[in-house]
N, C-alpha and C. Protein backbone atom coordinates (compact mmCIF):
# COMPACT_ATOMS: atom_id res chain seq x y z
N UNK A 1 39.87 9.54 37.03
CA UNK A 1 40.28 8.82 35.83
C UNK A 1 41.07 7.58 36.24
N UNK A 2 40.89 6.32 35.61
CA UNK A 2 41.20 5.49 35.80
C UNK A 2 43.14 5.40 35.53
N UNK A 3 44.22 4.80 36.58
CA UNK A 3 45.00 4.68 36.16
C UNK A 3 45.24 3.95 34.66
N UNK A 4 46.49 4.57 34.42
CA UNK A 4 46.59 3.75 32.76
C UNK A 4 46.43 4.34 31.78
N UNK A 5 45.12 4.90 31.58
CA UNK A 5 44.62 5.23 30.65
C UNK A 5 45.42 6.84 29.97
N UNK A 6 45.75 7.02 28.52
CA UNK A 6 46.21 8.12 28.09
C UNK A 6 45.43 9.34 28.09
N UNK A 7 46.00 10.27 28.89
CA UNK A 7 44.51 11.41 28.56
C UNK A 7 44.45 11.90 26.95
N UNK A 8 45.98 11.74 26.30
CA UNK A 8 45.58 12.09 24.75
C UNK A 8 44.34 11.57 23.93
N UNK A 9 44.66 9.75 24.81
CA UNK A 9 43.44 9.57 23.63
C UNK A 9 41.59 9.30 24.44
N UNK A 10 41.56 9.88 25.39
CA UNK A 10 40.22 9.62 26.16
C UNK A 10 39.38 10.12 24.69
N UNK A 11 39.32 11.32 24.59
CA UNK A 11 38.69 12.00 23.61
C UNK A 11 38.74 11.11 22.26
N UNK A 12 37.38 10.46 21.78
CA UNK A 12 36.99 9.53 21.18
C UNK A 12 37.01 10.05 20.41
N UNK A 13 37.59 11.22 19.75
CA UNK A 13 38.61 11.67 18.12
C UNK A 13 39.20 11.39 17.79
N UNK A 14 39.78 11.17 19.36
CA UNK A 14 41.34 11.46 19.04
C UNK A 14 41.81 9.35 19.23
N UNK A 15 40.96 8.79 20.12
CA UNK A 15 41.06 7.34 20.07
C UNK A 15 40.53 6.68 18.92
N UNK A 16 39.65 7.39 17.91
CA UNK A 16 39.36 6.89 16.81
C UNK A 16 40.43 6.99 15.35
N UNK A 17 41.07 8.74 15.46
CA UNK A 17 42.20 8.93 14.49
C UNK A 17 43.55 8.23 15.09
N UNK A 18 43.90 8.21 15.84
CA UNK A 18 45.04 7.05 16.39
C UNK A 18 44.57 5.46 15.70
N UNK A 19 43.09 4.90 15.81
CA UNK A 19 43.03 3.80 15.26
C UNK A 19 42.41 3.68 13.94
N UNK A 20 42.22 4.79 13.45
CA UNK A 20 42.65 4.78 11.73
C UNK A 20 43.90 4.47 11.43
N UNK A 21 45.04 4.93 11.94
CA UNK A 21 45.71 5.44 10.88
C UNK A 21 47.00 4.22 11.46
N UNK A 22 46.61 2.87 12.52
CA UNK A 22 46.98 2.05 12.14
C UNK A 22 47.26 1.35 11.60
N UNK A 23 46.15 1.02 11.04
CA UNK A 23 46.43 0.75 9.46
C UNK A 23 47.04 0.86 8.42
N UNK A 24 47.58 2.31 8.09
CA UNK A 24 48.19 2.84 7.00
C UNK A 24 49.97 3.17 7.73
N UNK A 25 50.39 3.48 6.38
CA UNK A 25 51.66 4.04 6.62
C UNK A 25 51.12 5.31 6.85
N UNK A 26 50.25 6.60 6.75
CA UNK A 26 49.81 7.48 6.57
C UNK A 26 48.52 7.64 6.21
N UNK A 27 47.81 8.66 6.09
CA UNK A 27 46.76 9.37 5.65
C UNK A 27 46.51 10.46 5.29
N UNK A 28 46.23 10.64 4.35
CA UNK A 28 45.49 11.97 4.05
C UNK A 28 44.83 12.90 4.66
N UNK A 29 45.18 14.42 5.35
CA UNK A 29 44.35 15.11 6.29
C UNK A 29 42.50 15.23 5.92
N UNK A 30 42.02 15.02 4.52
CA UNK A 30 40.70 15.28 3.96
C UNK A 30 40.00 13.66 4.56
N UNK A 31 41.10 12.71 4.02
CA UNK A 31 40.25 11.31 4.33
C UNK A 31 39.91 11.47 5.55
N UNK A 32 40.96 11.68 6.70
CA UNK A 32 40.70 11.33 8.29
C UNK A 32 39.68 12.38 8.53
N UNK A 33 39.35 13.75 7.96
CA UNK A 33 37.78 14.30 8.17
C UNK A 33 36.91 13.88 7.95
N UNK A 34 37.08 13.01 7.15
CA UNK A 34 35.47 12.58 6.41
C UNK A 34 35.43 11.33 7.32
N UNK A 35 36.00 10.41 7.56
CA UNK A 35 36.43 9.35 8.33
C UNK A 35 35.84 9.73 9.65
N UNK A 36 36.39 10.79 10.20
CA UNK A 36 35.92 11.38 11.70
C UNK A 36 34.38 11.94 12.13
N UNK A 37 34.43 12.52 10.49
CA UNK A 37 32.83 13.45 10.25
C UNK A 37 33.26 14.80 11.14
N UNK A 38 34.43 15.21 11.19
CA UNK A 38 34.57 16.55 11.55
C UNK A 38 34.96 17.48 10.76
N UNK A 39 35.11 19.07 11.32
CA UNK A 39 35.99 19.87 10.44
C UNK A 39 36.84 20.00 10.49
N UNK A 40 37.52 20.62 9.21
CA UNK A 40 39.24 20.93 9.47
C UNK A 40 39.57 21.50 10.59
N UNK A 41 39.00 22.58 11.18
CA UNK A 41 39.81 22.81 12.36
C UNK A 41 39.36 22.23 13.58
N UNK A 42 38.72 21.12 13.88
CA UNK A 42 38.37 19.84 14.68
C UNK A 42 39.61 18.89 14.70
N UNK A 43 39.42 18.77 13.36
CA UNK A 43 41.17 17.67 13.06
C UNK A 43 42.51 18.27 13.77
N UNK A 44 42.24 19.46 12.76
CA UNK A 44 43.53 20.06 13.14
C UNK A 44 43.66 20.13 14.96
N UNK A 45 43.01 20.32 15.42
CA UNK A 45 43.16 20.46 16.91
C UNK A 45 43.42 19.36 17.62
N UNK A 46 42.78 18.21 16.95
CA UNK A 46 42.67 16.84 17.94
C UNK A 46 44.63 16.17 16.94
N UNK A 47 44.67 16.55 16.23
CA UNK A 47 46.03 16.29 15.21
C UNK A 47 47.33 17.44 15.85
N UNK A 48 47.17 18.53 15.98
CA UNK A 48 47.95 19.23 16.82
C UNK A 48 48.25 18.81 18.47
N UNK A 49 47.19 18.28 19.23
CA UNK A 49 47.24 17.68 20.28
C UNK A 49 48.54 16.48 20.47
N UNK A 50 47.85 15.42 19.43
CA UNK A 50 48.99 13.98 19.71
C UNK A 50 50.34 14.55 18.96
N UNK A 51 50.65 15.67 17.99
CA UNK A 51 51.35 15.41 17.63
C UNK A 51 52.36 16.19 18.53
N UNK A 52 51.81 17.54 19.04
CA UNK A 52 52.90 17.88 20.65
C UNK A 52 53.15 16.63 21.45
N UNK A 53 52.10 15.13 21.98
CA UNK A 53 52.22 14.19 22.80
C UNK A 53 53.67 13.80 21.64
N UNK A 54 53.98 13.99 20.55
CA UNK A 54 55.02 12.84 19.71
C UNK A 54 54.14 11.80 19.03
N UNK A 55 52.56 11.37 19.42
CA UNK A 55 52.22 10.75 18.67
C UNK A 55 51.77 10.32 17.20
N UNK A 56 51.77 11.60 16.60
CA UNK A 56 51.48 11.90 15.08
C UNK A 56 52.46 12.95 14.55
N UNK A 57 52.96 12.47 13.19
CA UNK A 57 53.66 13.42 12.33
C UNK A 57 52.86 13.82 11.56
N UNK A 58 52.93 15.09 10.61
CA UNK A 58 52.50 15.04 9.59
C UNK A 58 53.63 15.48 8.66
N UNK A 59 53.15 15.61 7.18
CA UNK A 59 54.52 16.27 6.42
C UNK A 59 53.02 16.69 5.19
N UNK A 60 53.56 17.95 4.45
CA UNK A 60 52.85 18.29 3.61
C UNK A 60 53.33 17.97 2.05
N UNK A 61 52.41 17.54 1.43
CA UNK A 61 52.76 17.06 -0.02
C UNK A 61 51.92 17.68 -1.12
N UNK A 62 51.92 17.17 -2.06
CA UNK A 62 51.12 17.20 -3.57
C UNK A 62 50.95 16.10 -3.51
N UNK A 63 49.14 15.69 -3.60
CA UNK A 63 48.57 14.28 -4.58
C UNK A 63 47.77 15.00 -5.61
N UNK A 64 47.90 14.15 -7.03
CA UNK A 64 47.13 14.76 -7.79
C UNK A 64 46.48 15.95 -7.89
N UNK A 65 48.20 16.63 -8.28
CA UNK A 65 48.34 17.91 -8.42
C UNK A 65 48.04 18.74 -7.41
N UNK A 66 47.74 18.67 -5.69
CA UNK A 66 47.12 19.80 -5.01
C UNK A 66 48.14 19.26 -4.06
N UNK A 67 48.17 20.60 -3.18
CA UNK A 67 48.82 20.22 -2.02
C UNK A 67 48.00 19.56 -0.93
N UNK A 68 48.56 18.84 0.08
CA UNK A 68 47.97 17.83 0.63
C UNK A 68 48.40 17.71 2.18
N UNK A 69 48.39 17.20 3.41
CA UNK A 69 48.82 16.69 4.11
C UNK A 69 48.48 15.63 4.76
N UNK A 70 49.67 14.88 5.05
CA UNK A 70 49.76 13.63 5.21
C UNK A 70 50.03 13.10 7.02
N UNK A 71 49.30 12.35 7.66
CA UNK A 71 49.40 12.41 9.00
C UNK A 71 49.60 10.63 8.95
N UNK A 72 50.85 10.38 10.26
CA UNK A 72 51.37 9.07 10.31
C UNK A 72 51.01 9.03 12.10
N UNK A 73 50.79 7.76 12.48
CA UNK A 73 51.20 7.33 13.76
C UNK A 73 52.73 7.27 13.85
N UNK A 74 53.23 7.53 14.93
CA UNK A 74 54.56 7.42 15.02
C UNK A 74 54.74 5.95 16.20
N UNK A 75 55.85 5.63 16.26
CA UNK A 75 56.26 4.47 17.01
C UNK A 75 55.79 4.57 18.68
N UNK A 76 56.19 5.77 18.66
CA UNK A 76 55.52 6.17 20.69
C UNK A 76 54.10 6.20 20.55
N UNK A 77 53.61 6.76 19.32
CA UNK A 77 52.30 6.38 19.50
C UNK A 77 51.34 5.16 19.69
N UNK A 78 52.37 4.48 18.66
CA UNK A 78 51.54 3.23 18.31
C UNK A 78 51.58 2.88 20.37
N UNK A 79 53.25 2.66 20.25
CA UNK A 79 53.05 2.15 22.13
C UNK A 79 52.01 2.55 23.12
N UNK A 80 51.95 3.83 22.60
CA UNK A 80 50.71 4.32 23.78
C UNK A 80 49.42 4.37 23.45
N UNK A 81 49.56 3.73 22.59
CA UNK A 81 47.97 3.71 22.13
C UNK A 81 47.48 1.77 22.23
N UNK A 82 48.79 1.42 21.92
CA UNK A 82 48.77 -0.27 22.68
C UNK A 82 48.15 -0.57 24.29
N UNK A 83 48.97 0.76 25.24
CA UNK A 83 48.84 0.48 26.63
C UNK A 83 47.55 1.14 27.00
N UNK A 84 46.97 2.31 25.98
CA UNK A 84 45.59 2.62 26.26
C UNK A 84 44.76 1.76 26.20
N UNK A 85 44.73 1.14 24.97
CA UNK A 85 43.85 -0.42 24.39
C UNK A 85 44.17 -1.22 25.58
N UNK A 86 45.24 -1.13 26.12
CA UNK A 86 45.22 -2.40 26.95
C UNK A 86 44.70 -2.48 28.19
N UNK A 87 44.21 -1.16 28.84
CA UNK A 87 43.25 -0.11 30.21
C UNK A 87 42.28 -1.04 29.68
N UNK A 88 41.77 -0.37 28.65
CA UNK A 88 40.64 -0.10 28.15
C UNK A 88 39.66 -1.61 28.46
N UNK A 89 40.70 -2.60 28.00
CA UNK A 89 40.22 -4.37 28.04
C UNK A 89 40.35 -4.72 29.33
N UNK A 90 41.23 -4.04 29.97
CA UNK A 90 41.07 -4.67 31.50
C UNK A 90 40.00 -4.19 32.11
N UNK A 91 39.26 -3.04 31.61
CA UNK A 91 38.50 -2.03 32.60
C UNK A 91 37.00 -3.15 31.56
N UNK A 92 37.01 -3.38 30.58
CA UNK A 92 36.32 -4.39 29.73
C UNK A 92 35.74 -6.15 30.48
N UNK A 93 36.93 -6.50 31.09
CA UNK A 93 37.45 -7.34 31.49
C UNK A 93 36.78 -7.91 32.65
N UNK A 94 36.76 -5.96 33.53
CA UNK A 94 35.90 -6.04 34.74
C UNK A 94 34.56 -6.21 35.14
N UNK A 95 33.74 -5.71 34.16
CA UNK A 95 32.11 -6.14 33.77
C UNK A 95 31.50 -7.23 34.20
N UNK A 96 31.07 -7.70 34.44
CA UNK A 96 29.94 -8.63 34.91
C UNK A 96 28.29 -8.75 34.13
């Protein structure tokens, strides 16, 4: 494996739900399935993963009326998901 690179996010779940949820202050655990095209306990596993790394919180709520949970990038994440992106372009970089 190439130095640099995060092993959290090699797994192109888990580098794809890290760059969803840039975007948002949060997300919805149903959106980021359908988003991913996986199942709940796909999510849940690749979402249990970063969030032992510190990279994802979640907190559980009610939207329209149901209970819900809600998953955020956190600040260490965003960083390490900056310095992954940033492997990623150098190893990009190297191509010919």
């Amino acid at each position: 494996m190439t130095t640099g690179l995060d092993p959290h996010f090699v797994a192109p779940a888990r580098l794809t739900l890290a760059t969803m949820l840039t975007a948002v202050s949060a997300a919805e655990f149903s959106t980021l399935r359908e988003g991913l095209q996986v199942s709940d306990s796909v999510l849940s596993k690749h979402v249990s993963a970063l969030a032992e790394a510190g990279y994802v919180k979640s907190r559980k709520g009610v939207h329209l009326g149901r209970r819900t949970t809600w998953i955020s990038l956190t600040a260490k994440g965003r960083k390490a998901l900056s310095a992954h992106v940033a492997v990623l372009r150098d190893l990009i970089d190297g191509i010919e």
